[in-house]
Protein backbone atom coordinates (compact mmCIF):
# COMPACT_ATOMS: atom_id res chain seq x y z
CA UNK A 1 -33.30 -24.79 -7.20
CA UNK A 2 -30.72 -21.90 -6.19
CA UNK A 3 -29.02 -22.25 -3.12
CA UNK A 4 -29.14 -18.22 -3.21
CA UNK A 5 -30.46 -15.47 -5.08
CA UNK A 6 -29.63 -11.89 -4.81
CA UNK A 7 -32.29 -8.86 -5.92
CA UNK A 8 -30.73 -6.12 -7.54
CA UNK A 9 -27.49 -5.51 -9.20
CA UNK A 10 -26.42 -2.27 -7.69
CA UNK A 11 -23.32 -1.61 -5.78
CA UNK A 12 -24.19 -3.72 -2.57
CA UNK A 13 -26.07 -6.50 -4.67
CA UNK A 14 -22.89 -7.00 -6.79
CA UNK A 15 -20.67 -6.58 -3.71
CA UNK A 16 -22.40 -9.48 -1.82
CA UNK A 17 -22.94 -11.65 -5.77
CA UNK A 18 -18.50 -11.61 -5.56
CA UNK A 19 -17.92 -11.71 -1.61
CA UNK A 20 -19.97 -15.59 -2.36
CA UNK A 21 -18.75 -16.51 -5.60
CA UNK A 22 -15.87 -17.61 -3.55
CA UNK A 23 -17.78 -20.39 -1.91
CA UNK A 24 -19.73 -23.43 -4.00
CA UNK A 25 -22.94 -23.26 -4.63
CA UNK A 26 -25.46 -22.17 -7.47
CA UNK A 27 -26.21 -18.43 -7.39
CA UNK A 28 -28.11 -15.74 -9.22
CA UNK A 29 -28.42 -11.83 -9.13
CA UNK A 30 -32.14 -10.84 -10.08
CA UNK A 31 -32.36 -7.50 -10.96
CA UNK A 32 -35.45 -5.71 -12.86
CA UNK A 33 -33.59 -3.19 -14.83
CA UNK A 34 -31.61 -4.04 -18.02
CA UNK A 35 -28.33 -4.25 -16.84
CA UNK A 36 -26.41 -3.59 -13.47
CA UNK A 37 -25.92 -0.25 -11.70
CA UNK A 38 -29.29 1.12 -12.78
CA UNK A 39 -29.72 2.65 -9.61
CA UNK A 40 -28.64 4.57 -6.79
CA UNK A 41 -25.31 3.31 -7.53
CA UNK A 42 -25.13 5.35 -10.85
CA UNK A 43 -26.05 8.14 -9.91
CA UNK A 44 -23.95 9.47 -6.48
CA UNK A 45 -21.31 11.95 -5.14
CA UNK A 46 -18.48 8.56 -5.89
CA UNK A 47 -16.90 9.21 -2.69
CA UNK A 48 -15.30 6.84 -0.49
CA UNK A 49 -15.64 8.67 2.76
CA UNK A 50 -13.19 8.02 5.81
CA UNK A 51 -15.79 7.01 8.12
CA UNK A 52 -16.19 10.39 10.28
CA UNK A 53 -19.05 11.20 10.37
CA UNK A 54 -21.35 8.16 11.10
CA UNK A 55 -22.73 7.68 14.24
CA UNK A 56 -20.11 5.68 16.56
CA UNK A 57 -21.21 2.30 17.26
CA UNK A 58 -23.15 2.56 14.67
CA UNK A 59 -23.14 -0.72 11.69
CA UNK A 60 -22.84 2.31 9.27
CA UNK A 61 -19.96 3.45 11.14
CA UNK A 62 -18.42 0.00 10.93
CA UNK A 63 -18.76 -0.86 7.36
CA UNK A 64 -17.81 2.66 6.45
CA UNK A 65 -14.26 2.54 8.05
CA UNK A 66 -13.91 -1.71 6.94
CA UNK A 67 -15.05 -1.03 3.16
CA UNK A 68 -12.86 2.65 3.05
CA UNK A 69 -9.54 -0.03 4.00
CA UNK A 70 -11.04 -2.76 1.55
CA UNK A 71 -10.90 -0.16 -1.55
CA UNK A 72 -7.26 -0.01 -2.44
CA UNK A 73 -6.92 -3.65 -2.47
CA UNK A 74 -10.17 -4.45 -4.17
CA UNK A 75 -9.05 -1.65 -6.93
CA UNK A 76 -5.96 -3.19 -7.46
CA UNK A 77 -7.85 -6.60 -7.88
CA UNK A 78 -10.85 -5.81 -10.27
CA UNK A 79 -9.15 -3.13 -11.97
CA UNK A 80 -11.19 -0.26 -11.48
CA UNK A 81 -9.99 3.96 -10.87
CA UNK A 82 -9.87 4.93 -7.75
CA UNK A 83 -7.72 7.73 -5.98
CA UNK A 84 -6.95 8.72 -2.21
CA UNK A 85 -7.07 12.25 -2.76
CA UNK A 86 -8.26 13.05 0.91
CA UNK A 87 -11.36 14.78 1.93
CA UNK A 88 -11.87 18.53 4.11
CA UNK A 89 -14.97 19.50 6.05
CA UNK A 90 -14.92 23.42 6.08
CA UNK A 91 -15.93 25.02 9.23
CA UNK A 92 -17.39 29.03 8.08
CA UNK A 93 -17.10 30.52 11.39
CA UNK A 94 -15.84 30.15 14.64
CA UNK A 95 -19.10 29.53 16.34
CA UNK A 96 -19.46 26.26 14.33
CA UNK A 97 -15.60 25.29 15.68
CA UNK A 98 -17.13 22.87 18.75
CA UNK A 99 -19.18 20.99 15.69
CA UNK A 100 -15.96 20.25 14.14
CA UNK A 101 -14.10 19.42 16.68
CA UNK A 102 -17.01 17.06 17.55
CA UNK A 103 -17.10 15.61 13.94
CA UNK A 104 -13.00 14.66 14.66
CA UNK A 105 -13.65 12.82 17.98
CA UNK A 106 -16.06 10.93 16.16
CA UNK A 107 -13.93 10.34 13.71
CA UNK A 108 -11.17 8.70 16.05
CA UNK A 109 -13.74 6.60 18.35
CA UNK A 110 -14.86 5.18 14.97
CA UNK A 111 -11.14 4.52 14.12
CA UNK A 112 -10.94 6.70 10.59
CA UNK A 113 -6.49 7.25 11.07
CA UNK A 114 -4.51 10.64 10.57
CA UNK A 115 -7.47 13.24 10.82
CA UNK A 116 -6.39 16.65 12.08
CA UNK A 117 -7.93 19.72 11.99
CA UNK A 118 -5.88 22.04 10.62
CA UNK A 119 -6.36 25.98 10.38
CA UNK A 120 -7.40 28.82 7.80
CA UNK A 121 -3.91 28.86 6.61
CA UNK A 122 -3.10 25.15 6.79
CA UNK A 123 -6.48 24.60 4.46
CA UNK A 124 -6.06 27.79 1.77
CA UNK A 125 -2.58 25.95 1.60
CA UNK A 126 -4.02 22.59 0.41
CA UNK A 127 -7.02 24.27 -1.25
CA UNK A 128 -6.49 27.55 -2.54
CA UNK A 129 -9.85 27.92 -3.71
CA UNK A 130 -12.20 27.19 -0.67
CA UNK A 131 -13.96 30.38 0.99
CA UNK A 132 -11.41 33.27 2.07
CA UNK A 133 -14.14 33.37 4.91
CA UNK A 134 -13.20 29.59 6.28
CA UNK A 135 -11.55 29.45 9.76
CA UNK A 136 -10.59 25.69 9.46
CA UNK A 137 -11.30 22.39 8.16
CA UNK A 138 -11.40 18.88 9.45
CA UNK A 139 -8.46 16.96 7.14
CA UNK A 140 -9.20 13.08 6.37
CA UNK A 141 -6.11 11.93 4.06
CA UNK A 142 -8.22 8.62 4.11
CA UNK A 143 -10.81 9.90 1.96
CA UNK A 144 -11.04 8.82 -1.87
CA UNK A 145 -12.72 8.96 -4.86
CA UNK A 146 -13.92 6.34 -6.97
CA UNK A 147 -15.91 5.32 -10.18
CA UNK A 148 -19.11 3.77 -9.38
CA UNK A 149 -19.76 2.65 -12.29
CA UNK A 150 -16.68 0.57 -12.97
CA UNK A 151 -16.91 -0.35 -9.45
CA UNK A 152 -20.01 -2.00 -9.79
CA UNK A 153 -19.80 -3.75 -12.93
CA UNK A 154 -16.05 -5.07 -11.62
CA UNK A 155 -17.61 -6.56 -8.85
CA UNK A 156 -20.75 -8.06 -11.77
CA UNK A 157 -18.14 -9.29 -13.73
CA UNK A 158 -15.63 -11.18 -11.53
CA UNK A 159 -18.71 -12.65 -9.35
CA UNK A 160 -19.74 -13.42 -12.78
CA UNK A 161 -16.37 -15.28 -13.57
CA UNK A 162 -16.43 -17.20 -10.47
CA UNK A 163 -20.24 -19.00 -11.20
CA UNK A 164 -22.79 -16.37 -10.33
CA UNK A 165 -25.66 -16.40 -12.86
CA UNK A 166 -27.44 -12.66 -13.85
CA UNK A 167 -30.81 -11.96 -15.06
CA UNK A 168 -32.19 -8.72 -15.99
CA UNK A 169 -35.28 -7.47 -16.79
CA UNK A 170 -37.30 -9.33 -14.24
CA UNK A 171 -39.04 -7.87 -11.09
CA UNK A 172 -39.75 -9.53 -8.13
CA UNK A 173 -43.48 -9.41 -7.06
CA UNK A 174 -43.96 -11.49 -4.44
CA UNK A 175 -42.62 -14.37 -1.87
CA UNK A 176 -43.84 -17.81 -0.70
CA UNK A 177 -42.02 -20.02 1.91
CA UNK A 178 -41.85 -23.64 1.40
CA UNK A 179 -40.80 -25.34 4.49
CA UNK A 180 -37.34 -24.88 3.79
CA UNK A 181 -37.32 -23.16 0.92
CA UNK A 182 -38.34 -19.60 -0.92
CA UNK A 183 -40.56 -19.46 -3.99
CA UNK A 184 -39.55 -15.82 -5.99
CA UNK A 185 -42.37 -14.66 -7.96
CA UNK A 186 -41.74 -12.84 -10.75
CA UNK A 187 -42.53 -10.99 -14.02
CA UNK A 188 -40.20 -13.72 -15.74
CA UNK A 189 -42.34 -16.67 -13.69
CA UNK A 190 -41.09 -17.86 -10.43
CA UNK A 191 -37.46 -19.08 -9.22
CA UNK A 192 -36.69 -21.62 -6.29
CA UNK A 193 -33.85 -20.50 -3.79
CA UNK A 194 -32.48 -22.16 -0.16
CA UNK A 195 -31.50 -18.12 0.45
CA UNK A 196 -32.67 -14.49 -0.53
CA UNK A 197 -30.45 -11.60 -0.22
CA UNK A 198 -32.74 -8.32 -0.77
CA UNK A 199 -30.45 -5.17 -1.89
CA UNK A 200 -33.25 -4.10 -3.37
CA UNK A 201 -32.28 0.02 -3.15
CA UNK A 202 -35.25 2.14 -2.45
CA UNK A 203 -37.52 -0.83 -3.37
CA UNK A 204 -35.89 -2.87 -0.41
CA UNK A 205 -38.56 -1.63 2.21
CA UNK A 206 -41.10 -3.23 0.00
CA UNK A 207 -39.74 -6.86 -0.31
CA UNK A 208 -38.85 -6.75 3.58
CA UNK A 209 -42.81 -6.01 4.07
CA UNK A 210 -43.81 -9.07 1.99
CA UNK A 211 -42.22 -11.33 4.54
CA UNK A 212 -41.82 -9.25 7.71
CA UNK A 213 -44.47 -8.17 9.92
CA UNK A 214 -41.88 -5.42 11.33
CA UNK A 215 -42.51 -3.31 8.93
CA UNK A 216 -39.97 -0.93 7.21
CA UNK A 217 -40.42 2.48 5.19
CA UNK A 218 -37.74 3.74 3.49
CA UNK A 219 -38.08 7.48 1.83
CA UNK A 220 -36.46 8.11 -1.38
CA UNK A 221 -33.86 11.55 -0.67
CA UNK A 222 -33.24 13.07 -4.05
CA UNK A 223 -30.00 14.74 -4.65
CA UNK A 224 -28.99 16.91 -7.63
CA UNK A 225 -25.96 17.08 -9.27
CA UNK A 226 -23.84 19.29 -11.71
CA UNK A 227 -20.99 17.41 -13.49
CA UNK A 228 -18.71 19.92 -14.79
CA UNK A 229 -16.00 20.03 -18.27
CA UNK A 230 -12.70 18.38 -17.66
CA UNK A 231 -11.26 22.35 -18.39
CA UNK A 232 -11.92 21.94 -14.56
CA UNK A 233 -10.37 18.97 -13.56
CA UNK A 234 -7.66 21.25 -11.62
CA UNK A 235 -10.21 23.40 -9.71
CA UNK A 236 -10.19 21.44 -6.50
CA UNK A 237 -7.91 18.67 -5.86
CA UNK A 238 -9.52 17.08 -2.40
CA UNK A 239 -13.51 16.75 -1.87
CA UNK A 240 -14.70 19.52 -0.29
CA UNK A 241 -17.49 18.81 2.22
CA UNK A 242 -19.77 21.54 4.30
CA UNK A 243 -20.24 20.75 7.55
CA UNK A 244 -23.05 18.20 8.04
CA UNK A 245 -26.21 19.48 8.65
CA UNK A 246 -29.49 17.15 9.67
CA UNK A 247 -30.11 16.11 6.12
CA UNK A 248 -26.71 14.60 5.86
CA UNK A 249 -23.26 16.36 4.46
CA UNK A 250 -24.29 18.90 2.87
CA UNK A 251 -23.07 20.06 -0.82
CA UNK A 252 -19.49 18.83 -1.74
CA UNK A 253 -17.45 20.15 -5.01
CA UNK A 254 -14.79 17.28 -5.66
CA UNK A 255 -12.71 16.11 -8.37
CA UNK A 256 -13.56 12.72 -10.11
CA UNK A 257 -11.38 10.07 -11.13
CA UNK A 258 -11.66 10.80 -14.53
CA UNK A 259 -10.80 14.53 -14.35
CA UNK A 260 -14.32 16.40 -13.96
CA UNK A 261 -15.66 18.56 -11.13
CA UNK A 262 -18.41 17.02 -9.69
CA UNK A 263 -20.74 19.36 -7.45
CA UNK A 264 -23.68 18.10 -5.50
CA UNK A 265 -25.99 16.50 -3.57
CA UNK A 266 -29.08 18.39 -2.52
CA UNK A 267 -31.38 16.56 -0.31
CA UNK A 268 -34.71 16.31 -0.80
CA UNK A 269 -37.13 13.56 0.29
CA UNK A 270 -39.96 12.55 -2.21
CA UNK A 271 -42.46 9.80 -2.61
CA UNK A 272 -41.62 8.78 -6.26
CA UNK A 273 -39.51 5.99 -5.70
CA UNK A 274 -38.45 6.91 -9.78
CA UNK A 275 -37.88 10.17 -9.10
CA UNK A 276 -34.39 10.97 -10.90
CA UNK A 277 -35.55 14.24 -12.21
CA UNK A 278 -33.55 17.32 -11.71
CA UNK A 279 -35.75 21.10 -11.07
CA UNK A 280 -34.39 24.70 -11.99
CA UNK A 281 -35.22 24.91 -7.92
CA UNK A 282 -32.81 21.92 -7.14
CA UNK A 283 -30.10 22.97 -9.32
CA UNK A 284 -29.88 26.44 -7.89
CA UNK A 285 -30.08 25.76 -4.59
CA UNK A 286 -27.31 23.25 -5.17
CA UNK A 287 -25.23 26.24 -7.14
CA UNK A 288 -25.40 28.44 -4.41
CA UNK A 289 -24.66 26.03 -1.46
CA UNK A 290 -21.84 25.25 -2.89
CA UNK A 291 -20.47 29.21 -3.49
CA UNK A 292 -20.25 29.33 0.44
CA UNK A 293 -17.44 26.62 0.39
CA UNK A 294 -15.33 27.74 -2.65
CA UNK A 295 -14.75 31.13 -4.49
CA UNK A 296 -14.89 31.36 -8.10
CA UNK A 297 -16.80 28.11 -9.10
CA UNK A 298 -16.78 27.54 -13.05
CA UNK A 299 -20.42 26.69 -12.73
CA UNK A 300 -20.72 27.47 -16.29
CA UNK A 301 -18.45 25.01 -17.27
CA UNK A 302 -21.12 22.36 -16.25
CA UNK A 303 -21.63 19.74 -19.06
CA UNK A 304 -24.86 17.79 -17.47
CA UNK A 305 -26.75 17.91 -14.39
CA UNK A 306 -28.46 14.66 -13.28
CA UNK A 307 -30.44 13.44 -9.93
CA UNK A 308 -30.28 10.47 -7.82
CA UNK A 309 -31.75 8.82 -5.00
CA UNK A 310 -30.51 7.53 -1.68
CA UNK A 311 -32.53 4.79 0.24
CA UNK A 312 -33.21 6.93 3.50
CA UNK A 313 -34.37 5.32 6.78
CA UNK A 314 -35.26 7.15 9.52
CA UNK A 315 -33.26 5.17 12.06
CA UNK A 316 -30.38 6.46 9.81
CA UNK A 317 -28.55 3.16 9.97
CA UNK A 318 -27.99 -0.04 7.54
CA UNK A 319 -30.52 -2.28 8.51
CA UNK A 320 -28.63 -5.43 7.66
CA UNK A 321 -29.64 -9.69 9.17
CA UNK A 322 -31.60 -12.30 8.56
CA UNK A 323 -35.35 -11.34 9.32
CA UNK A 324 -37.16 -14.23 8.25
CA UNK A 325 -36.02 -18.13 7.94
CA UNK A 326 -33.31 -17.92 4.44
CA UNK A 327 -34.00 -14.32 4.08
CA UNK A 328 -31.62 -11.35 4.09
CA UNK A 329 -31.92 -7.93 4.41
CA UNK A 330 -29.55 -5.21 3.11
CA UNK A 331 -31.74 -2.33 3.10
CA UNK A 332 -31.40 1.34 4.19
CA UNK A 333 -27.84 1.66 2.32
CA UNK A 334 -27.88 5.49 1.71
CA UNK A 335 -24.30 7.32 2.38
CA UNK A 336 -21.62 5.83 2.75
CA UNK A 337 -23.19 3.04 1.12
CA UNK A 338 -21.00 3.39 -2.06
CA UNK A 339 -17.90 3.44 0.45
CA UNK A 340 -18.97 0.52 2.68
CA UNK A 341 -20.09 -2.07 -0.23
CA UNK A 342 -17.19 -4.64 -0.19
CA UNK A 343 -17.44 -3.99 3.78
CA UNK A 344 -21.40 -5.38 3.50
CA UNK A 345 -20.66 -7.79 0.72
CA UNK A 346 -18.38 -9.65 2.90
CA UNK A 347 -20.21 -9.42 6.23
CA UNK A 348 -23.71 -10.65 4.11
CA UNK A 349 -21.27 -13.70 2.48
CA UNK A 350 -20.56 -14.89 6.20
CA UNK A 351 -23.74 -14.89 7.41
CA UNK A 352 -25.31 -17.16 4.63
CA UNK A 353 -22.04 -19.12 4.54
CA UNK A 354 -22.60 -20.16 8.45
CA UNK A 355 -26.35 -20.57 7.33
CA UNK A 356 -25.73 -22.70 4.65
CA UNK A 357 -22.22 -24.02 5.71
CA UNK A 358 -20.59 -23.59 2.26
CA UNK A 359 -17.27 -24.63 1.15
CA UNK A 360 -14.52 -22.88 -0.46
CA UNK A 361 -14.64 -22.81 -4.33
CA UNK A 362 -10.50 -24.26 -4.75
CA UNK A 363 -10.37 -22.39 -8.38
CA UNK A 364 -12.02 -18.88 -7.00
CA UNK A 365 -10.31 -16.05 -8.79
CA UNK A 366 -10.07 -12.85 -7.02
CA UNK A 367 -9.13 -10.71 -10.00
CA UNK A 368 -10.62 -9.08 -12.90
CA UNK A 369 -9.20 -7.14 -16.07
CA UNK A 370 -10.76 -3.93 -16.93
CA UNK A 371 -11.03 -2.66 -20.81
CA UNK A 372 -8.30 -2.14 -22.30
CA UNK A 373 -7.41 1.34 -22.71
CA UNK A 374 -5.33 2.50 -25.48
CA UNK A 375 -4.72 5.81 -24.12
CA UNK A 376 -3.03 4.31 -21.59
CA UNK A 377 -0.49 2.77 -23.06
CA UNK A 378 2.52 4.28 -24.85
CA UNK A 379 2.92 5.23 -28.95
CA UNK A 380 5.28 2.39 -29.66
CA UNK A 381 2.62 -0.09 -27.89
CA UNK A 382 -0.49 1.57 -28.76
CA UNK A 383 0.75 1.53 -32.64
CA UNK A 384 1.24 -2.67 -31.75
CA UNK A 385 -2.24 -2.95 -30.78
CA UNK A 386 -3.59 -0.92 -33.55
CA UNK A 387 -1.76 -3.06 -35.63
CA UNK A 388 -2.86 -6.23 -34.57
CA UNK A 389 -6.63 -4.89 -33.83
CA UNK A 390 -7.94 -2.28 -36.32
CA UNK A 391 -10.92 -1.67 -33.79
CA UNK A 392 -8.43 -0.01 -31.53
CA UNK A 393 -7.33 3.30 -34.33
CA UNK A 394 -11.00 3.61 -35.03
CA UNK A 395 -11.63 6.85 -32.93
CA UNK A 396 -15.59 7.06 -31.72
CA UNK A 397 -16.28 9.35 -28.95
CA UNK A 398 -14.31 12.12 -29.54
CA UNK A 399 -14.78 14.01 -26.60
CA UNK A 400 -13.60 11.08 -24.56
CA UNK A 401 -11.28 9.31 -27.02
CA UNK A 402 -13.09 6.06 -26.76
CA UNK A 403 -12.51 3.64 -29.49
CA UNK A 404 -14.02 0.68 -31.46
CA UNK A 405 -12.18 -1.84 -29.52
CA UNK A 406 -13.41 -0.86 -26.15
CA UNK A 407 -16.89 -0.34 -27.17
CA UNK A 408 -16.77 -3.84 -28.56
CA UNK A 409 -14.93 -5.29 -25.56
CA UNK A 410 -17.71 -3.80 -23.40
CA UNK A 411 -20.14 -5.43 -25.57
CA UNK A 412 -19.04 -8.63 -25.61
CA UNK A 413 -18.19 -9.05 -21.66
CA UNK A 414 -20.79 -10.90 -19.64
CA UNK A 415 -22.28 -9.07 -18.19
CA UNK A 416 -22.10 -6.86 -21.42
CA UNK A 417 -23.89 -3.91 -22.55
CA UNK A 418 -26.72 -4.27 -24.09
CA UNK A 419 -27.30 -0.06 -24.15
CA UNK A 420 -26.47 3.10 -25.01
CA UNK A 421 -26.10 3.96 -21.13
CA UNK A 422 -24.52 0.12 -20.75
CA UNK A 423 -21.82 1.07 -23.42
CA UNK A 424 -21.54 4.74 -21.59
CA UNK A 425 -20.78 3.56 -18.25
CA UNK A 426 -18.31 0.79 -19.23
CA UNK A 427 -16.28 2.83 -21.22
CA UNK A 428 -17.34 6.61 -21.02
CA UNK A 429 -18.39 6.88 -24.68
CA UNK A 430 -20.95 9.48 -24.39
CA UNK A 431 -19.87 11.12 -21.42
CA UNK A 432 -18.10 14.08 -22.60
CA UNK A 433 -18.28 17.54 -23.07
CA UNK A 434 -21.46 16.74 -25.87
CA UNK A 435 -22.94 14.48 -23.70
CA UNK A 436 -23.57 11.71 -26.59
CA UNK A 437 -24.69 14.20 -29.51
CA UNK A 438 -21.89 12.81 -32.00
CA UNK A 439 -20.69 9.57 -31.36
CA UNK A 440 -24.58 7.83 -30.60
CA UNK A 441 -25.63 7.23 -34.56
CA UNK A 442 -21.94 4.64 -33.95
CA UNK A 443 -22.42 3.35 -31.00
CA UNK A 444 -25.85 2.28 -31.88
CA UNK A 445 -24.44 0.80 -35.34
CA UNK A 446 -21.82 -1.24 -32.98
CA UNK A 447 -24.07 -2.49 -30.59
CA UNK A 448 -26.88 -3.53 -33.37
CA UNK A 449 -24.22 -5.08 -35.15
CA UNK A 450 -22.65 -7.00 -31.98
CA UNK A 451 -25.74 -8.00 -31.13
CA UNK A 452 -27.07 -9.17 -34.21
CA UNK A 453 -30.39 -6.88 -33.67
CA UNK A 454 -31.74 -3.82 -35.60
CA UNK A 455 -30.80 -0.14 -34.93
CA UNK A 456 -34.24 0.26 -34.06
CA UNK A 457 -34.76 -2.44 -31.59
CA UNK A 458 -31.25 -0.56 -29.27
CA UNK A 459 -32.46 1.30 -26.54
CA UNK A 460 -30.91 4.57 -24.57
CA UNK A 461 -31.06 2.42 -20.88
């Protein structure tokens, strides 16, 4: 018997797994891929918005602004990248001005500080690049960017740490209440839990219906991306939004923590609730989107393109509470979900800790320590840890620089990668300028050998 289980290890799953690892109690994260951030939360724009442009009074408006003041901290404690570079929303003509003016005001009822909107000269200024045909911009210095990937398995690892049990590869199929209790069914048999937290994704409309009779539908909104070379890393240095539009923000070009261009999303509902594939028709409609809101983009510079898909509800809110005896929702997390997570982790944790009145865990540990990276470090130190680790001068990715000693360090975390994409996302081996086509024969020789499995038993994902 669990006193809570959590479905899915994305972002907000992971987020709400560490907010109540600080409280006793036995715990578990269900999720049915193979590892965590298999999702939405791989695959996104890895912006922490401001907060300005959710509805006011809205709960996405709330958790926005709360998890956008959370991120610094929380960086700084789980060791994960993550920059303030400050966002603009570029206004094309002068006719659009009262839209942008109305995007600010919405900005300060919600409480996002220090926005301003600042004119054509002001924003060529602080982005030389962006349209000579721009009037103005809205200017958020609150705006960051972020890794989601790192973010996510931070948030794995140090709930993980503090007591909080993970099992993949096992799919929920059904519920049964017990007078007091919830029966999970499952591909993996059936699990006994006091609580259920569902951050499901785009599958959480379909455990709500199993237990609700107000029923939920949530459409799967498919957005494209191009990740471009790190040659570009200099192109932009804020995130450059369009002005929203009704299918949300439009197409941003922004740099990444890591020093790529990142250009996306389109938005395009579907049914395919797997839908992660990218179309010629996608792509260039992305491409030229994004050539109204910058001159000169080094489009051809672009390294991989990739889709992913946001949990869209058409209330447009978070649909967040208890909705049946023990049973939690966190479902409809689209935009600014990435930005809000610790927000929702921590407002989910109180609710189930009034619920269940837990306690305080005494030896809770708020802190995490990323991989070690040797590139980080200077000669004289990184010569020290060569020394003492071999692993650590064995060069494997090229592109990225990733050695031996991380890959095996991401290996042999809990939870570790079991993957290809598991090794990729921990420590970017693989993510470079040949996306994977030299360094996979060694990763896959690593992680058989780590694992104590044959090469042909490793998987991609």
């Amino acid at each position: 018997m669990y006193d809570i289980i959590i479905i899915g290890a994305g972002v907000t799953g992971c987020a709400v797994a560490r907010y109540l690892s600080r409280y006793e109690g036995r715990m578990l994260v269900l999720e049915k891929a193979e590892d965590v951030c298999c999702g939405t939360s791989k695959a996104n724009s890895a912006i922490v918005h401001a907060g300005f442009d959710a509805a006011h009074g809205s709960l996405m408006a709330k958790m926005n602004l709360e998890g956008n003041l959370m991120m610094p901290q929380l960086a700084k404690d789980l060791d994960f990248a993550f920059k303030m570079n400050g966002s603009l929303v570029v206004c094309m003509s002068e006719e659009d001005l009262p839209k942008l003016r109305a995007l600010y005001e919405n900005g300060v009822k919600n409480g996002v500080k220090e926005l301003e909107i600042v004119d054509a000269k002001r924003l060529h200024e602080l982005e030389p690049n962006v349209s000579k045909n721009a009037v103005a911009a809205l200017w958020a210095p609150t705006g960051g960017i972020v890794c989601p990937f790192n973010l996510t398995i931070a948030l794995a690892e140090n709930a993980f740490d503090n007591g909080v049990e993970f099992q993949f590869n096992t799919e929920v199929t059904g519920f049964t209440w017990n007078d007091g209790y919830w029966t999970i069914h499952t591909n993996h048999g059936e699990f006994e839990t006091r609580y259920v937290i569902n951050a499901a994704g785009v599958y959480s409309d379909v455990l709500h219906n199993m237990v609700s009779t107000r029923k939920l539908h949530i459409t799967p909104r498919r957005g494209d991306y191009c990740l471009l070379d790190k040659s570009t890393g200099d192109f932009v240095s804020h995130t450059i939004f369009q002005l929203p539009g009704k299918l949300g923000k439009g197409v941003l070009v922004s740099p990444t923590v890591h020093g790529n261009t990142i250009v996306g999303p389109t938005a395009i509902d579907i049914e395919n609730r797997e839908g992660t594939n990218t179309t010629a028709e996608g792509l260039n409609d992305l491409i030229e989107k994004a050539g109204a809101t910058v001159e000169n983009l080094p489009i051809r510079q672009t390294i991989t393109s990739f889709a992913g898909l946001r949990a869209h509800e058409a209330r447009h809110d978070f649909f967040i509470g208890e909705i049946a005896p023990g049973f939690v929702d966190c479902a409809a997390i689209e935009s600014p979900g990435l930005s809000s997570a610790p927000a929702i982790g921590a407002m989910v944790a109180d609710i189930v800790r009034g619920s269940l009145h837990l306690h305080n865990k005494p030896d809770f540990d708020p802190t995490r320590r990323g991989i070690l990276d040797p590139k980080a470090l200077d000669l004289a130190a990184r010569a020290e840890l060569i020394r003492q680790n071999p692993a650590y001068g064995q060069i494997i990715c090229r592109c990225e620089s990733v050695t031996e000693g991380e890959i095996i360090d991401a290996i042999r975390r809990t939870p570790g990668a079991r993957s290809l994409d598991g090794v990729k996302r921990r420590t970017r081996a693989g993510m470079g300028r040949c996306q994977a086509g030299f360094c996979s024969p060694r990763v896959m020789e690593i992680l058989a050998r780590e694992l104590g499995m044959p090469q042909s038993e490793i998987t991609k994902s």
